[in-house]
C-alpha atoms as a PDB file:
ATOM      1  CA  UNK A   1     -14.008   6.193 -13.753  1.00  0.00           C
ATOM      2  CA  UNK A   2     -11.815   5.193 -11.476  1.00  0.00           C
ATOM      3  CA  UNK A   3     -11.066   1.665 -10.305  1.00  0.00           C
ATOM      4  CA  UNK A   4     -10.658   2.479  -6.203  1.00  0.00           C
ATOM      5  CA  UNK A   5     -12.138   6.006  -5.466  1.00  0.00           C
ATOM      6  CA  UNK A   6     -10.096   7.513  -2.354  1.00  0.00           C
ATOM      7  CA  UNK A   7     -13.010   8.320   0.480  1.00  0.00           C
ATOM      8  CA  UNK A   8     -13.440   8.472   3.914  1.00  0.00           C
ATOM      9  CA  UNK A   9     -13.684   4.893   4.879  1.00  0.00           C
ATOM     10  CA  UNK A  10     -10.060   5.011   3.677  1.00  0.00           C
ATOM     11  CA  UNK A  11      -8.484   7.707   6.001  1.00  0.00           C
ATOM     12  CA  UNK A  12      -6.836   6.639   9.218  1.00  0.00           C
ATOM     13  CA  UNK A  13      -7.099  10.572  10.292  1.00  0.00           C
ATOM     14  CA  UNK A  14      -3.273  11.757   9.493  1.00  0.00           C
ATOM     15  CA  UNK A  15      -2.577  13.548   6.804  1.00  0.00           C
ATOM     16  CA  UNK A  16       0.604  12.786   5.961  1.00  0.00           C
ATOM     17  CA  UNK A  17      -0.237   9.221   5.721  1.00  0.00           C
ATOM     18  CA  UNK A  18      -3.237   9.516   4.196  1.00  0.00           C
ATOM     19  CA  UNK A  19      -1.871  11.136   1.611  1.00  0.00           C
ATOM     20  CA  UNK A  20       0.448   8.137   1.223  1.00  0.00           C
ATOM     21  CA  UNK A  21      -2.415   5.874   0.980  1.00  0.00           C
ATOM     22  CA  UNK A  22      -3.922   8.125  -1.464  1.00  0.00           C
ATOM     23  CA  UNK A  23      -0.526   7.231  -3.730  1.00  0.00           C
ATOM     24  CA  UNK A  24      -0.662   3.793  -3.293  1.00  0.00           C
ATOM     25  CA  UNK A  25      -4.461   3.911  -4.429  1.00  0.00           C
ATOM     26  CA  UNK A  26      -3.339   5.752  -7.612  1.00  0.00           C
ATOM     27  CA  UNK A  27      -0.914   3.170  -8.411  1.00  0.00           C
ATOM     28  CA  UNK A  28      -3.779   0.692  -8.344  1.00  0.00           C
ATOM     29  CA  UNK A  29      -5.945   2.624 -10.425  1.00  0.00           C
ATOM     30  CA  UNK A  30      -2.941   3.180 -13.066  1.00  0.00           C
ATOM     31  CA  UNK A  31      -2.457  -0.325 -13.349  1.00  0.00           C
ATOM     32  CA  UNK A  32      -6.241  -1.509 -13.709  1.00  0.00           C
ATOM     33  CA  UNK A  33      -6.501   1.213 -16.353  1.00  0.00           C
ATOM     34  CA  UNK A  34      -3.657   0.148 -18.543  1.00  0.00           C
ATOM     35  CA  UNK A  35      -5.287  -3.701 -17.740  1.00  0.00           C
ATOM     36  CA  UNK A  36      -8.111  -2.132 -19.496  1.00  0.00           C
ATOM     37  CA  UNK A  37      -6.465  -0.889 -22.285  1.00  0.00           C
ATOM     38  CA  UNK A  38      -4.521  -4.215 -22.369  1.00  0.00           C
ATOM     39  CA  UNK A  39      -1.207  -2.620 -21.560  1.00  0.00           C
ATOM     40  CA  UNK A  40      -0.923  -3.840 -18.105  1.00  0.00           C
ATOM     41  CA  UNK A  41       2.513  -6.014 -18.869  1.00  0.00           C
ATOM     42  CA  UNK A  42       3.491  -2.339 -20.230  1.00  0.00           C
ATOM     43  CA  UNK A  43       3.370  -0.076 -16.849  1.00  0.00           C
ATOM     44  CA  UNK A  44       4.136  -3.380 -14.546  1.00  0.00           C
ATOM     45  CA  UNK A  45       7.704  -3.095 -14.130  1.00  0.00           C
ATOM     46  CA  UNK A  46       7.251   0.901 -13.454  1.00  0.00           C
ATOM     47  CA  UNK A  47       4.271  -0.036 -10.787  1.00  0.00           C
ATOM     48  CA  UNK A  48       6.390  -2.789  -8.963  1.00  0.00           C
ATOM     49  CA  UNK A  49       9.199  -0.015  -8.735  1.00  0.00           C
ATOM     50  CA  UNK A  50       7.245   2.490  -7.417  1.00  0.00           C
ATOM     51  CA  UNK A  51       5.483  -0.402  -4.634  1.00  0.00           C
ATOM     52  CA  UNK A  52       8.944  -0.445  -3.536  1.00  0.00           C
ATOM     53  CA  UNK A  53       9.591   3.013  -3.657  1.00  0.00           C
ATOM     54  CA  UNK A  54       6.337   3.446  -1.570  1.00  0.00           C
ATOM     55  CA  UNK A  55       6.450   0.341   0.944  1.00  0.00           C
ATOM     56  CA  UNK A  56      10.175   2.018   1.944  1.00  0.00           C
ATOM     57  CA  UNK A  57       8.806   5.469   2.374  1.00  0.00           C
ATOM     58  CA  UNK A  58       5.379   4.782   3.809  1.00  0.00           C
ATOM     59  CA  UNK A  59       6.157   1.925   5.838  1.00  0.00           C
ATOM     60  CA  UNK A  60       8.881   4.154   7.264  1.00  0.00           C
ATOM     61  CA  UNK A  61       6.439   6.648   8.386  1.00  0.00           C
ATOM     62  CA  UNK A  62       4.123   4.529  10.146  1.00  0.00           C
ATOM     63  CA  UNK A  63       6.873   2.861  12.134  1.00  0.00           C
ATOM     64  CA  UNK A  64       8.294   6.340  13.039  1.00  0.00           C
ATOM     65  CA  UNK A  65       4.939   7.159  14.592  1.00  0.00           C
ATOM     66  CA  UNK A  66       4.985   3.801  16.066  1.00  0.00           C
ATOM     67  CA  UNK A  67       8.294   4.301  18.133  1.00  0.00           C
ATOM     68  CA  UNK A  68       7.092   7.523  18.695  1.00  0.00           C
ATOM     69  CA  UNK A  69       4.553   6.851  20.419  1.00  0.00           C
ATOM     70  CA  UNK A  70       5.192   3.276  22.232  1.00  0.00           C
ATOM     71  CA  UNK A  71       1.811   1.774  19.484  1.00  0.00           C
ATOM     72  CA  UNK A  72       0.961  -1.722  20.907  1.00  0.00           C
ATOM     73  CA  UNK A  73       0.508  -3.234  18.117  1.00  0.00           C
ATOM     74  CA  UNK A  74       3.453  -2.286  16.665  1.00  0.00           C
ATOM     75  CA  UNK A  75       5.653  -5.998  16.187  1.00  0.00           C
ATOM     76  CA  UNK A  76       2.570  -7.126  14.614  1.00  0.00           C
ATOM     77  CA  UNK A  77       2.073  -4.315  12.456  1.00  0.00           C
ATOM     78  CA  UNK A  78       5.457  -4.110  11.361  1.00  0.00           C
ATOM     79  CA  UNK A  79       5.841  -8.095  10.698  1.00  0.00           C
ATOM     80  CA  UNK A  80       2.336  -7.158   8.096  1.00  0.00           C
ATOM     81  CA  UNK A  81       4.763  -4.529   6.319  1.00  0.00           C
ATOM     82  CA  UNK A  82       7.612  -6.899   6.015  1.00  0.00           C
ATOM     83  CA  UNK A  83       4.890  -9.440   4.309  1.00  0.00           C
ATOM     84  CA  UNK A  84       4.114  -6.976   1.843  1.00  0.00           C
ATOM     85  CA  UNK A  85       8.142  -5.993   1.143  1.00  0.00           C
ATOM     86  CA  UNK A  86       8.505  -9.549   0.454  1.00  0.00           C
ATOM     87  CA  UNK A  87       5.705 -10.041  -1.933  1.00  0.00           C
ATOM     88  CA  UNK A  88       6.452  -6.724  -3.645  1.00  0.00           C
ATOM     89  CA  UNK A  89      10.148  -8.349  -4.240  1.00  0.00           C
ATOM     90  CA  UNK A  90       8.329 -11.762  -5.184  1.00  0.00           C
ATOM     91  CA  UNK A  91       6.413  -9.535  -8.174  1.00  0.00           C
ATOM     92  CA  UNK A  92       9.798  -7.763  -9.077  1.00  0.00           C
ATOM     93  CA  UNK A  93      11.564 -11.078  -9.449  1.00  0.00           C
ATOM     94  CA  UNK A  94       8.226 -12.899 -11.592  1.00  0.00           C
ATOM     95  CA  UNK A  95       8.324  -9.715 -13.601  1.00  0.00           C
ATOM     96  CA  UNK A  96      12.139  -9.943 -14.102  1.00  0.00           C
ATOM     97  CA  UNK A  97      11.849 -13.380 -15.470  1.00  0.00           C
ATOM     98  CA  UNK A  98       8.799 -12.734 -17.624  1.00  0.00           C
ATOM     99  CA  UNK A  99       5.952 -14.807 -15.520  1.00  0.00           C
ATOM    100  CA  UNK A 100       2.660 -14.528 -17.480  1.00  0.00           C
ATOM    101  CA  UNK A 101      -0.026 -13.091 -15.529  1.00  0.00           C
ATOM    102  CA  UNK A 102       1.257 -11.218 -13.007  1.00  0.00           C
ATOM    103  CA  UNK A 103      -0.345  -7.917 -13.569  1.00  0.00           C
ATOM    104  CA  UNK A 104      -3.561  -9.578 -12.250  1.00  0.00           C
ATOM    105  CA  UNK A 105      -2.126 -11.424  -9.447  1.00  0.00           C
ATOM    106  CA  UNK A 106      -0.351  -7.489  -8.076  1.00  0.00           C
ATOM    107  CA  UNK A 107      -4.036  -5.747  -9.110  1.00  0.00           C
ATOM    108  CA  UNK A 108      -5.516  -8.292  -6.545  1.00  0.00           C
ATOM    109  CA  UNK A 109      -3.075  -8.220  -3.667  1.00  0.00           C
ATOM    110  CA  UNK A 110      -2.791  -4.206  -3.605  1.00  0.00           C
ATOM    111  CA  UNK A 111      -6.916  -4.673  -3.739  1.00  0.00           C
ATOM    112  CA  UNK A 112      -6.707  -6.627  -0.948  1.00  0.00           C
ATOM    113  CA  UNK A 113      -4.343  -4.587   0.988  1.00  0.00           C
ATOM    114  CA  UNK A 114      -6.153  -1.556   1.051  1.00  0.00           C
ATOM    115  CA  UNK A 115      -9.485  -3.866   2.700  1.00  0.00           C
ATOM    116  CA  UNK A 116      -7.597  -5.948   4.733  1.00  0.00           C
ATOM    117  CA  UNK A 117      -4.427  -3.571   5.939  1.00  0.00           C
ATOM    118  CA  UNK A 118      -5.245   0.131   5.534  1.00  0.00           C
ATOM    119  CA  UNK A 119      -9.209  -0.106   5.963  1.00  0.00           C
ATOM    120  CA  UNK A 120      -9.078  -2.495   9.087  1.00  0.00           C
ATOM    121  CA  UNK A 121      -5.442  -3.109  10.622  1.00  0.00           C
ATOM    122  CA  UNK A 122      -4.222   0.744   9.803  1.00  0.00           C
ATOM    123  CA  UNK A 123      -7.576   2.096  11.911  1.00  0.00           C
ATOM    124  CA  UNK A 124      -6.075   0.928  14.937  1.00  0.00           C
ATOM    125  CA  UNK A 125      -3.488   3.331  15.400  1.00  0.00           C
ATOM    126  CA  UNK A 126      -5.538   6.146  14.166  1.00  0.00           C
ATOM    127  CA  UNK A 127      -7.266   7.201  17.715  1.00  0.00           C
ATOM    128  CA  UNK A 128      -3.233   6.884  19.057  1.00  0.00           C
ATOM    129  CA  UNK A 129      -1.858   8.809  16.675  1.00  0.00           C
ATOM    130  CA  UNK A 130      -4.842  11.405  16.716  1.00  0.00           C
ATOM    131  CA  UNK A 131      -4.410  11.586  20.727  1.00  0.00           C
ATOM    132  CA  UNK A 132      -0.687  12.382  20.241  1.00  0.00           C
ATOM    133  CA  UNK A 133      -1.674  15.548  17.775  1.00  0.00           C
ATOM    134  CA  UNK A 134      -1.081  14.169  14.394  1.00  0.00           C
ATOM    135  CA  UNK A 135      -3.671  14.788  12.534  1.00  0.00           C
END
């Protein structure tokens, strides 16, 4: 069974980006399963490349719509992805050096990303982004 299950709760009502959410909540799931199987250290390196892969792509999306659209919110929004592109690069140089542990700290900061970021702060675009046609 699956560490995070994707469902509703998640979706912020575009596709596109919830299918990029959906990504970022396999990730997660790959890496508590190989924690599992006590292979987390193993996949690390590949998950922190692909968080970076993802954060550039994604992130890139979301601002798009943003600039699009004139969002609000949008300095704050985007400050919250820079955060996350700097801990990302944080992980990436701990895991470069070899610092013990890290698998757990990334599983609980992507955990807490998807409650705090996509669940709460992500909804608030949703009925802008709807309104504009993207669904």
């Amino acid at each position: 069974m699956a560490f995070i299950e994707w469902n509703e709760s998640y979706s912020v009502g575009v596709n596109e980006i919830d299918m990029q959410h959906q990504k970022l909540v396999g990730m997660i799931n790959e890496l508590h399963d190989a924690m599992l199987q006590g292979q987390g250290k193993t996949i690390l390196g590949n998950i922190i490349s692909g968080l970076i892969d993802y954060a550039q792509i994604h992130f890139a999306t979301e601002e798009k719509y943003f600039d699009l659209f004139g969002y609000p919110d949008s300095v704050s929004h985007k400050k919250e992805h820079s955060d996350f592109t700097q801990k990302i690069a944080g992980f990436k140089t701990g895991f470069d050096s070899g610092k013990l542990g890290l698998s757990i700290n990334v599983m609980d900061f992507l955990s807490s990303w998807l409650r705090n970021h996509i669940k709460v702060v992500d909804k608030k675009y949703s009925p802008l982004l709807n309104e504009k046609g993207l669904k």
